[in-house]
Every structure is written in C-alpha cells, then in structure tokens.
Protein backbone atom coordinates (compact mmCIF):
# COMPACT_ATOMS: atom_id res chain seq x y z
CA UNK A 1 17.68 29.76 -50.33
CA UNK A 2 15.83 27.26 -48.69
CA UNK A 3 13.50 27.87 -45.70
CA UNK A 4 14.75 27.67 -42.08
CA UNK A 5 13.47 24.27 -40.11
CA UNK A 6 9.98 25.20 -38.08
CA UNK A 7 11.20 26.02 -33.96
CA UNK A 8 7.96 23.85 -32.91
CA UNK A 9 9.25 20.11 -32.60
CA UNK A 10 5.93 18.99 -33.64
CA UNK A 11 6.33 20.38 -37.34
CA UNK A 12 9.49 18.86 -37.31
CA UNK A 13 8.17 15.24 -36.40
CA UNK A 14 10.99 15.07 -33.56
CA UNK A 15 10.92 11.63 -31.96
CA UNK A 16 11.54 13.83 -28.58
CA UNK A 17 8.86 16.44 -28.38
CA UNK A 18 8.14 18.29 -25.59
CA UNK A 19 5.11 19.72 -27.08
CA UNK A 20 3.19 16.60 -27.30
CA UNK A 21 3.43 16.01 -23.80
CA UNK A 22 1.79 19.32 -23.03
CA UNK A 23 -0.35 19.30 -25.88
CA UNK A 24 -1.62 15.96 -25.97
CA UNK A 25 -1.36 14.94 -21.80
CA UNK A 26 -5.30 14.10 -21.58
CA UNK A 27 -5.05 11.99 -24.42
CA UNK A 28 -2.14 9.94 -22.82
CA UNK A 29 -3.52 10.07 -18.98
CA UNK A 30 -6.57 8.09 -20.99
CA UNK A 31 -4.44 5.63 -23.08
CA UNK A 32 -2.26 4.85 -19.75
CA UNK A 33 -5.32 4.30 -17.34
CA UNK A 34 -7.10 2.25 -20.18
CA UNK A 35 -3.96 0.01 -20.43
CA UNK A 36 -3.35 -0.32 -16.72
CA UNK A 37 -7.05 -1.36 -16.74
CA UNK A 38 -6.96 -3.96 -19.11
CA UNK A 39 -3.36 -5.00 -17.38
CA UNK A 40 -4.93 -5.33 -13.91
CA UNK A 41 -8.04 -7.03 -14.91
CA UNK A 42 -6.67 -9.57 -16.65
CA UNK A 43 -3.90 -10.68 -14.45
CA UNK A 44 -6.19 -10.64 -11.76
CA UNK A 45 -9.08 -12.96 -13.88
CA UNK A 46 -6.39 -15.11 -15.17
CA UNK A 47 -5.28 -15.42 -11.39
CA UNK A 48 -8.62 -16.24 -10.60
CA UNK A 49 -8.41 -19.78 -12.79
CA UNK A 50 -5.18 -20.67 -12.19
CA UNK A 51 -4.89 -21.02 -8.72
CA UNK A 52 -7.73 -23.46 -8.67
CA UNK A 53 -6.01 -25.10 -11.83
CA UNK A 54 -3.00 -25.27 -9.44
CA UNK A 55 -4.88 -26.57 -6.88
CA UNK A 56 -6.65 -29.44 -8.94
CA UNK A 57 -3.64 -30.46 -10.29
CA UNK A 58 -1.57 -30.80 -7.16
CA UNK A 59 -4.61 -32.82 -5.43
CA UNK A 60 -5.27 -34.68 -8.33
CA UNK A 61 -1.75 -36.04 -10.38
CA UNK A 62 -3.38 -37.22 -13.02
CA UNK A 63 -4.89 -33.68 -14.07
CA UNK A 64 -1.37 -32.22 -14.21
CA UNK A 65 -0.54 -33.29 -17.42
CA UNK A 66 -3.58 -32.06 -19.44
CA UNK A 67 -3.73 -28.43 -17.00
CA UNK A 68 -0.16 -27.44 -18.04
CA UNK A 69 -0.57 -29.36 -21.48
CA UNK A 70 -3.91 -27.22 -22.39
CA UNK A 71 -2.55 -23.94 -20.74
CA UNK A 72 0.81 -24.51 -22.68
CA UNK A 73 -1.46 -24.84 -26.31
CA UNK A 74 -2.74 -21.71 -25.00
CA UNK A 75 0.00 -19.39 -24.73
CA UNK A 76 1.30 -20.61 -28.07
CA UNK A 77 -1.54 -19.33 -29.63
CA UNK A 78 -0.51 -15.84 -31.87
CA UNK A 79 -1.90 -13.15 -30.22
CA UNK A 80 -3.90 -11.77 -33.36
CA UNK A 81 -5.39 -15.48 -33.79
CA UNK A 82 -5.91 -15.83 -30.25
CA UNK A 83 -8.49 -12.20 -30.72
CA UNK A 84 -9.66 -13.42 -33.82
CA UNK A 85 -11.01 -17.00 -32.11
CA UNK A 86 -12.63 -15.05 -29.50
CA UNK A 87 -13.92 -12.57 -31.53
CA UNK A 88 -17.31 -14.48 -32.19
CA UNK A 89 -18.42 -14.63 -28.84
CA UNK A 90 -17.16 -11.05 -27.18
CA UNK A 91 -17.11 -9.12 -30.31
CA UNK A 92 -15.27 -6.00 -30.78
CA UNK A 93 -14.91 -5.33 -26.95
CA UNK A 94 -12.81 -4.77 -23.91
CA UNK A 95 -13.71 -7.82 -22.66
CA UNK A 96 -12.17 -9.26 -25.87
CA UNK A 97 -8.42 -8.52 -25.02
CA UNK A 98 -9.21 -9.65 -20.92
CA UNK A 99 -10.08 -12.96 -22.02
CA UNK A 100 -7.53 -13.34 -24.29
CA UNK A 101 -5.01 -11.63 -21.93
CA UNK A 102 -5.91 -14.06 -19.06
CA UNK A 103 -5.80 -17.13 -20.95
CA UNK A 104 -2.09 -16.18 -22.06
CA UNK A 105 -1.30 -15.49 -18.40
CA UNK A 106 -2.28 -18.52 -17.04
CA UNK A 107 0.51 -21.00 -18.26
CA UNK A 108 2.73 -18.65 -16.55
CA UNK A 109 0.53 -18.40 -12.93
CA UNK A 110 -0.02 -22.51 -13.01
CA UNK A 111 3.21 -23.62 -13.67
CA UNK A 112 4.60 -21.24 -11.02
CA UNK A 113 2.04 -21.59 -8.45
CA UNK A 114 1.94 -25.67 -8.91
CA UNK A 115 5.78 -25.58 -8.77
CA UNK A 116 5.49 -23.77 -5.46
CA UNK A 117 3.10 -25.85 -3.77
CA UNK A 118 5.12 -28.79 -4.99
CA UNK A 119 7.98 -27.33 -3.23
CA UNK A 120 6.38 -26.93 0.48
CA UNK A 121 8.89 -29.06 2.68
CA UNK A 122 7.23 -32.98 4.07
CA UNK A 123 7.90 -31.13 6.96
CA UNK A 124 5.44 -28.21 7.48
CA UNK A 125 2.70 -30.39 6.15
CA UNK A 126 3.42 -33.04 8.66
CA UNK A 127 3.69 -30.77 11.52
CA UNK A 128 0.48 -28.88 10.70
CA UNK A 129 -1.65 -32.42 10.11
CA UNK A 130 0.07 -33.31 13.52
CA UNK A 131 -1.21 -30.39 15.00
CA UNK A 132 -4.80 -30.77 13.95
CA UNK A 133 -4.94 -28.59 10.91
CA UNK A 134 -7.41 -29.65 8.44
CA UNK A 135 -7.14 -29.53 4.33
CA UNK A 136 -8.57 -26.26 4.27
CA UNK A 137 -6.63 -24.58 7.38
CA UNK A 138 -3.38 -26.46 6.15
CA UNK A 139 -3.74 -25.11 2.84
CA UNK A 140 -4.34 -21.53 3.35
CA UNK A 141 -2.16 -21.11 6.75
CA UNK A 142 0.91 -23.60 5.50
CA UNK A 143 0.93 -24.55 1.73
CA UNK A 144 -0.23 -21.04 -0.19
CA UNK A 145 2.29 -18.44 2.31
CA UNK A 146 5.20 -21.24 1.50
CA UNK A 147 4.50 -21.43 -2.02
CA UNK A 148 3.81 -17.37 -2.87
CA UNK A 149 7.44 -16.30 -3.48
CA UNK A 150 7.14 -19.02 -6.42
CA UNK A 151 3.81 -17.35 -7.15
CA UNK A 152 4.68 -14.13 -7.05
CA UNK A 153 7.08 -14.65 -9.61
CA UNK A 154 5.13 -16.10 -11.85
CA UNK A 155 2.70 -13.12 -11.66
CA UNK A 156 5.45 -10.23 -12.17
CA UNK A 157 6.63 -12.52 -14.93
CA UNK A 158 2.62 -12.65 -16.32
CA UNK A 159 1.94 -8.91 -15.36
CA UNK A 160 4.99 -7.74 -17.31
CA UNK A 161 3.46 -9.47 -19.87
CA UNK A 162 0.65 -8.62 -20.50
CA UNK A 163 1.54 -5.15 -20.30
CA UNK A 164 3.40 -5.85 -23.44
CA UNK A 165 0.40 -7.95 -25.09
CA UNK A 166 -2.29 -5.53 -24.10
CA UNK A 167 -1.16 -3.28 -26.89
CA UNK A 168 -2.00 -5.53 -29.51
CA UNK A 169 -5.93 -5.18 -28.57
CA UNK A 170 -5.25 -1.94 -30.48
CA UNK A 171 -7.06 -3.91 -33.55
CA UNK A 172 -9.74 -3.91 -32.24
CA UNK A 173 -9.92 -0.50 -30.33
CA UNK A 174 -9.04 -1.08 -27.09
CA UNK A 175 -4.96 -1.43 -26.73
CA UNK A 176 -4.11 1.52 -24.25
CA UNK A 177 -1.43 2.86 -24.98
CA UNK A 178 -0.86 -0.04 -28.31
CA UNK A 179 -3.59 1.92 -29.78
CA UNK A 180 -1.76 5.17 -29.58
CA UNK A 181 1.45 3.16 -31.22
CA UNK A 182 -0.35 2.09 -34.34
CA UNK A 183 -2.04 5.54 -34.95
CA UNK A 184 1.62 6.97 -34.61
CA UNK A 185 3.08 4.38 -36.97
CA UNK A 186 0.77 4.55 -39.84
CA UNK A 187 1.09 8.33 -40.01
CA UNK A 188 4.78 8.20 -38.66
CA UNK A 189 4.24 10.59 -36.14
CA UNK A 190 7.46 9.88 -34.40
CA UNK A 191 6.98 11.66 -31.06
CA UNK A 192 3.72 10.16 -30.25
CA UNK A 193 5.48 6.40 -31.16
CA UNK A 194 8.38 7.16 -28.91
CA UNK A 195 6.20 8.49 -25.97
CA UNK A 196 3.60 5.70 -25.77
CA UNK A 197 6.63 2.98 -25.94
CA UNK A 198 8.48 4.39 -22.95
CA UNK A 199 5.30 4.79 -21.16
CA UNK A 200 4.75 1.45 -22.02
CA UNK A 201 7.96 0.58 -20.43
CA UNK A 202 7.45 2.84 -17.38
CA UNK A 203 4.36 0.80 -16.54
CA UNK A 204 5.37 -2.37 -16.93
CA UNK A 205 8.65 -1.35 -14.47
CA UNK A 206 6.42 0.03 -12.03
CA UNK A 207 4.07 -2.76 -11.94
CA UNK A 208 7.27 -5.18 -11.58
CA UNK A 209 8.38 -3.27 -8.74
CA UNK A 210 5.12 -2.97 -6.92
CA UNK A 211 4.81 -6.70 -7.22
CA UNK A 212 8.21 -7.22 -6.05
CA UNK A 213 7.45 -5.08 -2.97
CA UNK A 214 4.21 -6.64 -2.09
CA UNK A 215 6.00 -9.79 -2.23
CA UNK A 216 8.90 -8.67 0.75
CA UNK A 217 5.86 -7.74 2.77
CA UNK A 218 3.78 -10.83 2.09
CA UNK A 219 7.17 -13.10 3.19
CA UNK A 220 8.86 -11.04 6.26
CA UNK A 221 10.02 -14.67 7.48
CA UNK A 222 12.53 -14.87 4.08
CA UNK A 223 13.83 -11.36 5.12
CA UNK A 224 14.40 -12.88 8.79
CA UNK A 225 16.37 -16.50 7.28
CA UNK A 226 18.55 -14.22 5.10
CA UNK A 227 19.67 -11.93 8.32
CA UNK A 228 20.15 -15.18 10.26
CA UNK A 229 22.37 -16.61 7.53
CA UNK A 230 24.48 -13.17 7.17
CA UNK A 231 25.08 -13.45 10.72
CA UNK A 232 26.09 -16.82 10.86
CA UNK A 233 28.65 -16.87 8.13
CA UNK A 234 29.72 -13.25 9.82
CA UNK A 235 30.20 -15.53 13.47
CA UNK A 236 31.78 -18.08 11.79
CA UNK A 237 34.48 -16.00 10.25
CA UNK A 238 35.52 -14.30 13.57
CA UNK A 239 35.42 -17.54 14.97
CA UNK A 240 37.71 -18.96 12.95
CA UNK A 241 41.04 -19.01 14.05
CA UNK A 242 44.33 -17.52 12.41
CA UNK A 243 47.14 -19.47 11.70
CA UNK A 244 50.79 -17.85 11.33
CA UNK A 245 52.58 -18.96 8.77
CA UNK A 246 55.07 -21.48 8.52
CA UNK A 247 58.89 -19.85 8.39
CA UNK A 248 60.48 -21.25 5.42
C-alpha cells in the first residue's frame, strides 16, 4: 500500500500554501519593503533627470533628437547587460539595480513629460507672458500643472515597470521580492514562486492606483471640464425638441 499524502501543504510543495504565509511572513514583509524601496527610489531618481531632460529639450529643439535618441538606446539595453555594464563602477550593490532602474525609466518620463509640455495650448502661455509672468513663474504655475496628466502617465507607466524589472537585481542580491522567485525556482518550491509573483502583482496594482489617485487630486480643474461637459450634452438633450412623426 502506498503511504497517504502529508496534511501539511508545505510537504506537499502546493503552489497554494497557507503555511508559508504564516511560516515565512517576516521573510516576505522584508522582500516586499526591499522591493518597494528599490521601486520608489528609482522612479523618483530617474524622475529627477528627466524632467530637466524634458525641460532642455523643449527650450532647446535641437537637443530633442539626441535626449529621446540616447534615452531610447537606453531602454533597449537587456536588463542583465544593462547590470553587467554598471557593475564596474557600483559593484554588487543596491545602488546597482537604482541606476540601472532609473536609466530604463527615463525614456518613458521624457517622452511623456516633453509630449506634455509640447501640448500646453498658445493660449495659456500667451496669457501668462501677457500678464507679467516670467520663464520661471510661467513654467511652474502654467506649463508643468498643464502638462502633469501627460506626466503622470508616463510615471504609472515607468513605476509599473520597474516593479517588474526590479526583480531581476535578484543576480546580484538585491531583487525584493525577484530574489525570493529565483530561490523558489531553482529548488521548485512552488508556494514560495506563486506567493512572491502575486505580491509582485499586488504592488505594482497598488502603486498604479496610488499614482492614479494622486493624479485626480493634482488636476481638480479636469474633474470640473468633465462635469461641465456632462451637463452640457445633458441641457442640450432636453433642449432639443421632439418631433411627431409624419402619418403615412
């Protein structure tokens, strides 16, 4: 007769184990905050450069091409070649997979940012140079708050990821929750594989979602243009008037 399966999930190598939560939670709470680390800082460094990428490139046309042609170059770069170019000069470090995190992020930011800025109406600017704005007021009280919902979008777009990427700095130690992934897949330990994908995925929804949030508050006048629209198609329709058909 052979032997009845173990009850505990774990000896069976489920890929859905409650055990492992339970059993392993410190372990994950320090793979998720090291990811989310590594996440933030790097969005926020590659943020950092691109904006006065952005910036340079609007002001000065000629820049545009070689900005979005070096950033482009940039993010084709494989990830693992990419590490393995910076590797000389950070070594095997955390600041390793920032660097290289950031400089994949910022093809994303400067594209999106530049396209925003490009897309401020003749309009505002005119009106704020014809009130006496300056270069500097115009650009941080007119330009940037017209062009963030372009922005924003290219940071959820960046953020999401790099949440994915940041899991590849596993090879050298320091991948979050990627490092918990490749453990789990060299000795096929299927529960720990599952977990630290989903959590994976939780993170990079949340992050998504916070960004998308921040945006709404960071752009109450779009909220305000879409309630004005709904109620002028909704006055338009009761003003329109109802014909009775035609007898045949």
């Amino acid at each position: 007769m052979t032997a009845p399966p173990p009850d505990d999930c774990l000896a069976r190598n489920d890929w859905i184990c409650g055990d492992y939560l339970s059993t392993r939670r410190q372990i994950l709470l320090d793979a998720v905050g090291q990811h989310l680390q590594l996440t933030v800082i790097s969005v926020a460094l590659g943020l950092v450069v691109a904006v006065p990428l952005a910036l340079l490139a609007r002001r000065r046309r000629w820049t545009a091409g070689p900005v979005l042609g070096i950033t482009t170059v940039l993010y084709t770069i494989p990830s693992l070649a990419m590490f393995s170019l910076l590797l000389p000069v950070y070594g095997l470090s955390a600041t390793l997979v920032v660097v290289g995190l950031a400089l994949y992020s910022l093809t994303l930011l400067v594209r999106n940012i530049l396209a925003g800025l490009d897309g401020v109406p003749a309009e505002a600017t005119e009106a704020a140079r014809g009130m006496g704005y300056g270069p500097l007021r115009q650009l941080l009280t007119v330009e940037l708050p017209l062009a963030l919902p372009a922005a924003m979008a290219g940071l959820r777009i960046a953020t999401v990821s790099a949440v994915a990427l940041t899991t590849v700095g596993a090879i050298v130690g320091y991948g979050g929750l990627g490092n918990l992934i490749y453990a789990g897949m060299n000795s096929f330990f299927k529960a720990q594989v599952l977990t630290a994908s989903v959590l994976c995925v939780i993170i990079a929804v949340v992050l998504d979602l916070l960004l998308l949030g921040a945006e709404r508050l960071l752009t109450p006048w779009r909220r305000a243009g879409r309630r004005t629209r709904v109620r002028a198609r909704a006055g338009a329709g009761a003003k329109r008037p109802v014909t009775a058909g035609r007898r045949p």
